[in-house]
Protein backbone atom coordinates (compact mmCIF):
# COMPACT_ATOMS: atom_id res chain seq x y z
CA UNK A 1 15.45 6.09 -218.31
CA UNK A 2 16.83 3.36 -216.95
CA UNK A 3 15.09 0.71 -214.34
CA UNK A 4 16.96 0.13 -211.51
CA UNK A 5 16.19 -3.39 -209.91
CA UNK A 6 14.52 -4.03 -206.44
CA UNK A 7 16.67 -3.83 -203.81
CA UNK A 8 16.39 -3.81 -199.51
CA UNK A 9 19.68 -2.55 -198.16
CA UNK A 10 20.45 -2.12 -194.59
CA UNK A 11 22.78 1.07 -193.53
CA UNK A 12 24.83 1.86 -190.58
CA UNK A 13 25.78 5.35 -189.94
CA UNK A 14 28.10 6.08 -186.88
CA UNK A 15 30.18 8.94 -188.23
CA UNK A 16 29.90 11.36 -184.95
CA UNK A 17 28.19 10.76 -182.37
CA UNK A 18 24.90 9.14 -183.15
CA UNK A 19 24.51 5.43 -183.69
CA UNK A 20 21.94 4.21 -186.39
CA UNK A 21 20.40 1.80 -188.60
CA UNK A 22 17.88 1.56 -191.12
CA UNK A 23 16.35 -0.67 -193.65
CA UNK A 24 15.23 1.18 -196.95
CA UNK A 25 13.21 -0.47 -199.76
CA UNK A 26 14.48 0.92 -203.64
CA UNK A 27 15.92 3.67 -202.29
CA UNK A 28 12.86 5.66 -201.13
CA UNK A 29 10.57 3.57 -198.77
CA UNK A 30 11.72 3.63 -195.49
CA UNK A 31 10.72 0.30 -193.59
CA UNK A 32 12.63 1.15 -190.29
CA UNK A 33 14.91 3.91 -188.64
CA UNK A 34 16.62 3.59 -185.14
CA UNK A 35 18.81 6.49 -183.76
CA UNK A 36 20.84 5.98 -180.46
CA UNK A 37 21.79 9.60 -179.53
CA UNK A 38 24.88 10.36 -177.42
CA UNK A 39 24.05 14.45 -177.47
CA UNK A 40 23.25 14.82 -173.66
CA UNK A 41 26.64 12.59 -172.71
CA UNK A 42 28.56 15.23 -175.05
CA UNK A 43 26.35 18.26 -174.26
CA UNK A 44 28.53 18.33 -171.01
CA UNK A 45 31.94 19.06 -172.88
CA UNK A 46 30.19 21.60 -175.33
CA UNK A 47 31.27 19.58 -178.02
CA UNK A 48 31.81 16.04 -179.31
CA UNK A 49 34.57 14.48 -177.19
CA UNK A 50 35.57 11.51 -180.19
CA UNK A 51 37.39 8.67 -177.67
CA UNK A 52 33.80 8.81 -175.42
CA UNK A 53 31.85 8.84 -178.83
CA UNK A 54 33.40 5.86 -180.20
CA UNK A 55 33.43 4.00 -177.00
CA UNK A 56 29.48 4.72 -177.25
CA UNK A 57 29.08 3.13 -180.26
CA UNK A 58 30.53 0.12 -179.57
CA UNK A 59 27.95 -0.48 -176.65
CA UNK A 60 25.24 0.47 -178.99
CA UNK A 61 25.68 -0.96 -182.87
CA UNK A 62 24.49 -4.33 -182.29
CA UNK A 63 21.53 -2.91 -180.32
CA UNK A 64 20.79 -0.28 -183.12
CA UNK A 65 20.76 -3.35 -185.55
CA UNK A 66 18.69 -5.63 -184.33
CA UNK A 67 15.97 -3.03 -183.24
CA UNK A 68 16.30 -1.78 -186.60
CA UNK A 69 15.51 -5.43 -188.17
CA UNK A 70 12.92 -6.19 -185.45
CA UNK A 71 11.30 -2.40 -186.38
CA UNK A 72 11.31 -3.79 -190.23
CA UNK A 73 10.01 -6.85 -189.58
CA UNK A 74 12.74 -8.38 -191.77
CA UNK A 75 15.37 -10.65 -190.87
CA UNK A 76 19.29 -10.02 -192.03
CA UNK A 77 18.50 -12.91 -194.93
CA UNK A 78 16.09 -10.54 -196.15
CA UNK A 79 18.56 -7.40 -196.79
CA UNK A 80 20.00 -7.22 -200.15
CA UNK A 81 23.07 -5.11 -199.61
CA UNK A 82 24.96 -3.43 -196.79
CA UNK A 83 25.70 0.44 -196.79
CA UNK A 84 27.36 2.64 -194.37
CA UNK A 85 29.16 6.01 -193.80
CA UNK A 86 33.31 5.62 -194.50
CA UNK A 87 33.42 9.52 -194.11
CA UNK A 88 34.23 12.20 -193.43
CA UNK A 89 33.52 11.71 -189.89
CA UNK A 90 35.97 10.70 -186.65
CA UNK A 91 38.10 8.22 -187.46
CA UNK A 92 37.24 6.18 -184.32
CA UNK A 93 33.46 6.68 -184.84
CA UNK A 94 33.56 5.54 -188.30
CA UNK A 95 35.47 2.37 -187.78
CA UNK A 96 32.84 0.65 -185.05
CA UNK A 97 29.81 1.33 -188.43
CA UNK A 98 32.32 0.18 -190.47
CA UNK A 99 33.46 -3.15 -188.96
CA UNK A 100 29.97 -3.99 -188.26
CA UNK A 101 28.88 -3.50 -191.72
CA UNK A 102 31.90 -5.91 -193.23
CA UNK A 103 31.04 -8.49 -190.90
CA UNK A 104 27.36 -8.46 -191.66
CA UNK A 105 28.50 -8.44 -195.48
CA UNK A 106 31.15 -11.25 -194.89
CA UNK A 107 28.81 -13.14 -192.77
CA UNK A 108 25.74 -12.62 -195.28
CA UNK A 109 27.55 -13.15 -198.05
CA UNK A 110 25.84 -9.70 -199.51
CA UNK A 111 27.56 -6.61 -201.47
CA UNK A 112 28.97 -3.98 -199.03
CA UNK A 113 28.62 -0.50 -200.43
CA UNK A 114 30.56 2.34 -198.79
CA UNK A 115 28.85 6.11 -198.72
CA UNK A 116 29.91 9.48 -198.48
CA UNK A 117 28.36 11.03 -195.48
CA UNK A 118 27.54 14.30 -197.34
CA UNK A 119 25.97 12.00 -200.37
CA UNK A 120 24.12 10.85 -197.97
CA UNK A 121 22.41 14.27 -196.48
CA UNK A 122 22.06 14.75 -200.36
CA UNK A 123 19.72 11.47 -200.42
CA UNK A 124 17.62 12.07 -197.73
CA UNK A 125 15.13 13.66 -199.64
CA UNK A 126 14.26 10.37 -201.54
CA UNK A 127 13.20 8.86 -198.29
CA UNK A 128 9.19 8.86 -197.06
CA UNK A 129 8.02 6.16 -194.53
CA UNK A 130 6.78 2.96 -196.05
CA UNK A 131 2.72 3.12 -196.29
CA UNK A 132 3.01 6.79 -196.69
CA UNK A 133 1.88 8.83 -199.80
CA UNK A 134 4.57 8.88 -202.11
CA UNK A 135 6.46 12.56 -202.03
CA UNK A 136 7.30 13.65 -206.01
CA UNK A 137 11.06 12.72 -206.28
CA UNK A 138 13.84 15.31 -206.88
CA UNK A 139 14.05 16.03 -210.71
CA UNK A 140 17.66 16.88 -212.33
CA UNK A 141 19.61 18.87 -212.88
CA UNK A 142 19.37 19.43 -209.17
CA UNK A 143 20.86 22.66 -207.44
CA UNK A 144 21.93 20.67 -204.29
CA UNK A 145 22.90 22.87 -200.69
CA UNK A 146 24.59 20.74 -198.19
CA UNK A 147 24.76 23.10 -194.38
CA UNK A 148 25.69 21.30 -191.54
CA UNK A 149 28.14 21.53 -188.81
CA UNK A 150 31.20 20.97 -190.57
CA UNK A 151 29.62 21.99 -193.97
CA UNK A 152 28.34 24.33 -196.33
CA UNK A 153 29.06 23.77 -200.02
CA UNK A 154 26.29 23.84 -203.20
CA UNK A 155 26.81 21.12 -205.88
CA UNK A 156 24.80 20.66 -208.82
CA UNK A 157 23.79 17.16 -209.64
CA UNK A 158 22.90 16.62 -212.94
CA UNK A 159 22.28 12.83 -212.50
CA UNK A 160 22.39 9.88 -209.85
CA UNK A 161 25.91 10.01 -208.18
CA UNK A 162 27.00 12.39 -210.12
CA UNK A 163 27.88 16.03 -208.77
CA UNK A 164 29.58 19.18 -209.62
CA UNK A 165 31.19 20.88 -206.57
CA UNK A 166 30.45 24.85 -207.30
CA UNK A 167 31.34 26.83 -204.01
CA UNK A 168 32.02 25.99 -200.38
CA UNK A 169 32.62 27.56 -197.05
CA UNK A 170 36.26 29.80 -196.78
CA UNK A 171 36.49 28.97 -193.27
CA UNK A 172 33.92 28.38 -191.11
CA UNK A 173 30.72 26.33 -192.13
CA UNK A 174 27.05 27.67 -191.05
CA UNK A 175 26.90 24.91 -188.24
CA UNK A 176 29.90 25.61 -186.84
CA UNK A 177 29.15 28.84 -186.71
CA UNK A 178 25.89 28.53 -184.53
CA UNK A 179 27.81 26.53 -182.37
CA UNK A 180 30.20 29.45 -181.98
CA UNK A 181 27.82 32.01 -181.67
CA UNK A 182 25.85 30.19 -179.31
CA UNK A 183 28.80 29.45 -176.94
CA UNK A 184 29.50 33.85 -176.94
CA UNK A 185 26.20 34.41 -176.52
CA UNK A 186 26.08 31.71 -173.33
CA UNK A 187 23.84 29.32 -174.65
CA UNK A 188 23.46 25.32 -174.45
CA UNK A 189 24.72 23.04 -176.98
CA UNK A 190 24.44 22.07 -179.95
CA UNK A 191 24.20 25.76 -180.86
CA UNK A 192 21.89 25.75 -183.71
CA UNK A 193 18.82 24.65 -181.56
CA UNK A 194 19.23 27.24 -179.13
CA UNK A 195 19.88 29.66 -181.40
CA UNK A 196 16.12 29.69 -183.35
CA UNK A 197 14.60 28.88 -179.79
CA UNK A 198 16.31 32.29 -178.30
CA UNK A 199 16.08 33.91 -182.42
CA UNK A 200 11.88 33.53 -181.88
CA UNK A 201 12.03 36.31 -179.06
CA UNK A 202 14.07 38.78 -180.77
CA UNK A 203 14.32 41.34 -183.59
CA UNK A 204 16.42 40.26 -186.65
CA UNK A 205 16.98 44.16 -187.70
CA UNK A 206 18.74 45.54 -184.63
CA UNK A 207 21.85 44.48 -185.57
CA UNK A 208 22.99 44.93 -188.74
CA UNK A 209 25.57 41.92 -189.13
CA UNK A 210 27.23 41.72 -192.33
CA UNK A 211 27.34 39.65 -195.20
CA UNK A 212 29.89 37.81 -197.04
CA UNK A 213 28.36 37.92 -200.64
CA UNK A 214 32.15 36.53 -201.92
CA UNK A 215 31.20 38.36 -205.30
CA UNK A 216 31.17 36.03 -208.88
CA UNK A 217 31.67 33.11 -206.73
CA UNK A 218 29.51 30.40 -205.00
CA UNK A 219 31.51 30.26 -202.37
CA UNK A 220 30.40 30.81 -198.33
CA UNK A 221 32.00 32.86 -195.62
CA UNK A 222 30.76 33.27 -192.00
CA UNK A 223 34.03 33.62 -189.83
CA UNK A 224 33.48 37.86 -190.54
CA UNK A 225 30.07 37.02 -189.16
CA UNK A 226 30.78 35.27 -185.99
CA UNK A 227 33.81 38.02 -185.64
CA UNK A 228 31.40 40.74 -186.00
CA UNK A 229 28.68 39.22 -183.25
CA UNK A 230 31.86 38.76 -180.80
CA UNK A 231 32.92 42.52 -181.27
CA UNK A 232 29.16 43.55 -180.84
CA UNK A 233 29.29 41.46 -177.26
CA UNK A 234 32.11 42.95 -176.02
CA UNK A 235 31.04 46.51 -176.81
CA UNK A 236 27.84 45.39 -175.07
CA UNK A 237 29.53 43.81 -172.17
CA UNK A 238 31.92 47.05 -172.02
CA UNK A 239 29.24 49.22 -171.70
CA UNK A 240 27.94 46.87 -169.00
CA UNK A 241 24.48 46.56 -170.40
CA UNK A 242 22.77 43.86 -170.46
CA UNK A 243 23.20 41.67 -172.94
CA UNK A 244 20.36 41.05 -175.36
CA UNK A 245 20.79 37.53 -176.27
CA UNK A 246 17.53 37.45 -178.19
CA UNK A 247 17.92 40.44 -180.40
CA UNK A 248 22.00 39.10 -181.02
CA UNK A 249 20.79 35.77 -181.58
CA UNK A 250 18.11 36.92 -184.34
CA UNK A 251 20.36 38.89 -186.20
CA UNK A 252 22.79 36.44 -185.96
CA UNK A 253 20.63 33.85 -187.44
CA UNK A 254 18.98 36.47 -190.30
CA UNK A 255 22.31 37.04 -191.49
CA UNK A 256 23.02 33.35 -191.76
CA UNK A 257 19.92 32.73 -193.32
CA UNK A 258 20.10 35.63 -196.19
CA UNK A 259 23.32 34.45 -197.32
CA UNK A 260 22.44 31.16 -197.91
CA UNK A 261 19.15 31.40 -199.65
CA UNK A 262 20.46 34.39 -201.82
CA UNK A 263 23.60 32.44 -202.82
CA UNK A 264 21.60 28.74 -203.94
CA UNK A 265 19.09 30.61 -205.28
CA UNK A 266 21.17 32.50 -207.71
CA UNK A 267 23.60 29.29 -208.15
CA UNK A 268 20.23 28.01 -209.33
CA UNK A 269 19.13 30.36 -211.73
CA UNK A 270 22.90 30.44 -213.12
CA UNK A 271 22.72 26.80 -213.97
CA UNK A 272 19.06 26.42 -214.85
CA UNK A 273 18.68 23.94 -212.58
CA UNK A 274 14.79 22.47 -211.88
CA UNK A 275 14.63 21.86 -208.39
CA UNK A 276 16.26 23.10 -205.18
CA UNK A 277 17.40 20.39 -202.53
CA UNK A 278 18.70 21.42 -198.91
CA UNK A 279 20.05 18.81 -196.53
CA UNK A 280 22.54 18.77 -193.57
CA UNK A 281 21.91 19.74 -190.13
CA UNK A 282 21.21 23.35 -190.29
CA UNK A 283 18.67 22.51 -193.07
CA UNK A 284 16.34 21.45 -189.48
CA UNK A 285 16.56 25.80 -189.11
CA UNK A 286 12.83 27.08 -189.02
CA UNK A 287 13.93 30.45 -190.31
CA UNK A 288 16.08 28.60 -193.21
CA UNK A 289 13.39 26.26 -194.21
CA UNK A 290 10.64 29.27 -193.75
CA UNK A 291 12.77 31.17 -196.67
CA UNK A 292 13.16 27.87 -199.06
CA UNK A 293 9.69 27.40 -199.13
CA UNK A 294 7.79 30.73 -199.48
CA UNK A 295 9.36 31.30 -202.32
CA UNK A 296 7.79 29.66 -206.09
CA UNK A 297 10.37 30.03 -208.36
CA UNK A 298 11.85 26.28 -207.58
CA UNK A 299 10.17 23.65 -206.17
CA UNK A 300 12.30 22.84 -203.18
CA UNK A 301 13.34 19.62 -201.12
CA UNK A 302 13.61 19.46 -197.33
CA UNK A 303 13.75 16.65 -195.55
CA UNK A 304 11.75 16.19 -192.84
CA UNK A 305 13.35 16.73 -189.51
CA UNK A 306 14.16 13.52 -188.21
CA UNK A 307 16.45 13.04 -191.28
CA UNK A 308 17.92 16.59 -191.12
CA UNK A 309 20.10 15.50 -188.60
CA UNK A 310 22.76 12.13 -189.03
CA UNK A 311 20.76 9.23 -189.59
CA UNK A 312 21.19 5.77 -191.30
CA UNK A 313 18.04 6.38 -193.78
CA UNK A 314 19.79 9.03 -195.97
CA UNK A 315 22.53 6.63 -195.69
CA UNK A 316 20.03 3.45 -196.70
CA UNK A 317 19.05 5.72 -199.61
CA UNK A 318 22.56 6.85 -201.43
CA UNK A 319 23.57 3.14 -200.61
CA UNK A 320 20.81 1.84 -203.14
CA UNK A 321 21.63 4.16 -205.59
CA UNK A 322 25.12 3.13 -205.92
CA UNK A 323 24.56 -0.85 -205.38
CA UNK A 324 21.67 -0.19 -208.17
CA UNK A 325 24.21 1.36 -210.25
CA UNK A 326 26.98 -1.13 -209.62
CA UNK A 327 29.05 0.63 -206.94
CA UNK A 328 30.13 -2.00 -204.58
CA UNK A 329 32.59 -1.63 -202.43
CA UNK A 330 35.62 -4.57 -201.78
CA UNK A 331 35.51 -5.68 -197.69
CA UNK A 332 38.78 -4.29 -197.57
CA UNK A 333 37.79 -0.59 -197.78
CA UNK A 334 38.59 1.69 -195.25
CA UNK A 335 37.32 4.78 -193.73
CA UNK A 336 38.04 7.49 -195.96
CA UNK A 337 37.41 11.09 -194.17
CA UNK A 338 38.08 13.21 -197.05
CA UNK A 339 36.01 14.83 -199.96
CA UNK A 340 34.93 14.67 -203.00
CA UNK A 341 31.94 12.55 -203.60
CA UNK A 342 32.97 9.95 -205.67
C-alpha cells in the first residue's frame, strides 16, 4: 500500500447556501470546522433563493476563514494545500469559495485542488476530531450511497478517487422529495427535518405508499412516491377530514427509507463489496441511519451529523486525497456544476 505524505490542507465549501472552512490534518484529523448557515434567511422563501445566497457568502468567507485558522491554531503559512467545492452547486455560490481559494493559493504560493461536492459527502467518513479516538477507516471495495437534496445515486469505489457510478435517481432525489412532501403536508423547511420530527408521532403502516423497486437495476425513483402522498391528501382533504400529518409523514418517510436500504444493500451483496458508506444530507435521517446500523452483514459508515450536512471538512478530506495523489488543480479552473467524479 502506498504511503501518502503529511499534508494540512485548508477547504472552502460554499456550494449552496452554507459558508465554511476547515483545516484537516492527512485527510482524517480534523483540527477545525466553521459553518456560517444562511437556512433561517432562506427558510422564508421555502427554498434556496441563489442571488441572496451568494450575496451571503461574500459577507461571510473571509470571516469563515480566519475563525477557521484561529479555531486551528494554525496560521495560512502553515496549510499545505488549498481545496474547495467547483460543483455541482449554484453557479454564483460556487464562484465567491472559489475566488477565495485561488487567491489564498496565488497569494500562498500553495497547490489549489478543486473537489467534487458529492466526492466530498463520500469523504466525510474519514474525518474524526483531532485528539479523538481514531474511528477504523472505510475498507475497499466500498459500496458507497450518496442521498441528499439533489441526490441519490450508489457508486462503488474500489480505490481512492476512483468510483463506479451503478444507479441513480429517475427523477426526483430522496431530499428533494422530503422537501416536497413536507411542503403538501404544510410543514417548515428544509423538509427532511420536519419530516422525522412529525414521522416520531405517527404510524409508518397506515399508509401503504409504494415502492419503486426499478427491477435488475440500481437505479432510484421517488416522484410515484411523492405523487402517491399528494393523491392520498387530496382524498383526505376531499373528504374533509382532518389531515393526519403524522401518520402521512411516517409512511412517507418508511417508504423512503425501505427503498434505499433494500437497494445498497443488495448493490452490496452483488458486488461483494466490504463495507457500506452513506453520506449526503438525508444520511442525518434517524429512521435511515436506525436501518444501516441494526443490521451485521456490513459494517457501515455514517458520518456524524454535523458532517451529514454541507461542510468544508468532507471537503478538507477528498482535497488531501487528491493533492496526496497528485491531483492539483491549475488557478485557472472554473466552477464545473456537472457530474461525474473525476
Amino acid at each position: 500500500m502506498t504511503t501518502l505524505p503529511s499534508a494540512r490542507i485548508l477547504a472552502i465549501e460554499s456550494s449552496c447556501d452554507e459558508t465554511a472552512c476547515a483545516v484537516i490534518e492527512n485527510g482524517r484529523a480534523l483540527l477545525a470546522s466553521v459553518v456560517a448557515s444562511q437556512m433561517e434567511i432562506h427558510a422564508r422563501y421555502g427554498g434556496v433563493y441563489p442571488e441572496v445566497a451568494s450575496r451571503q457568502h461574500v459577507l461571510s468567507i473571509v470571516p469563515v476563514v480566519e475563525q477557521a485558522l484561529a479555531q486551528s491554531h494554525l496560521t495560512l503559512k502553515d496549510i499545505d494545500a488549498v481545496a474547495v467545492t467547483r460543483g455541482p452547486g449554484l453557479a454564483g455560490s460556487l464562484v465567491v469559495g472559489m475566488n477565495m481559494a485561488k487567491g489564498l493559493a496565488l497569494g500562498l504560493g500553495r497547490p489549489l485542488v478543486g473537489v467534487n461536492h458529492l466526492e466530498g459527502h463520500i469523504y466525510s467518513s474519514w474525518v474524526y476530531d483531532a485528539g479523538e479516538v481514531v474511528p477504523p477507516e472505510p475498507q475497499f471495495p466500498l459500496m458507497a450511497l450518496l442521498v441528499s437534496g439533489g441526490h441519490t445515486e450508489l457508486n462503488l469505489m474500489t480505490d481512492h478517487l476512483e468510483y463506479q457510478r451503478l444507479g441513480s435517481t429517475l427523477d426526483d432525489a430522496a431530499g428533494e422529495a422530503f422537501d416536497k412532501v413536507a411542503r403538501l403536508l404544510g410543514l417548515a423547511y428544509p423538509g427532511g427535518p420536519s419530516i422525522q420530527k412529525a414521522a416520531e408521532e405517527g404510524d409508518p403502516t397506515r399508509f401503504s405508499f409504494p415502492r419503486a423497486w426499478l427491477e435488475g437495476t440500481d437505479n432510484f425513483s421517488f416522484s410515484g412516491l411523492k405523487t402517491a402522498v399528494l393523491y392520498e391528501v387530496r382524498e383526505l382533504e376531499k373528504k374533509r377530514f382532518t389531515l393526519p400529518v403524522h401518520d402521512l409523514a411516517a409512511s412517507f418517510q418508511a417508504a423512503v427509507v425501505d427503498v434505499l436500504f433494500t437497494k445498497t444493500m443488495e448493490a452490496a451483496r452483488e458486488h461483494q463489496a466490504k463495507e457500506i458508506l452513506v453520506a449526503g444530507g438525508v444520511s442525518a435521517n434517524r429512521a435511515l441511519r436506525k436501518a444501516f446500523q441494526s443490521q451485521t452483514e456490513f459494517r457501515v459508515h455514517i458520518p456524524p451529523l454535523a458532517l451529514c450536512t454541507d461542510n468544508a471538512a468532507m471537503i478538507a478530506a477528498a482535497g488531501y486525497f487528491r493533492f496526496a495523489l497528485g491531483h492539483i488543480s491549475p488557478l485557472d479552473i472554473d466552477v464545473q456544476p456537472t457530474w461525474p467524479l473525476s
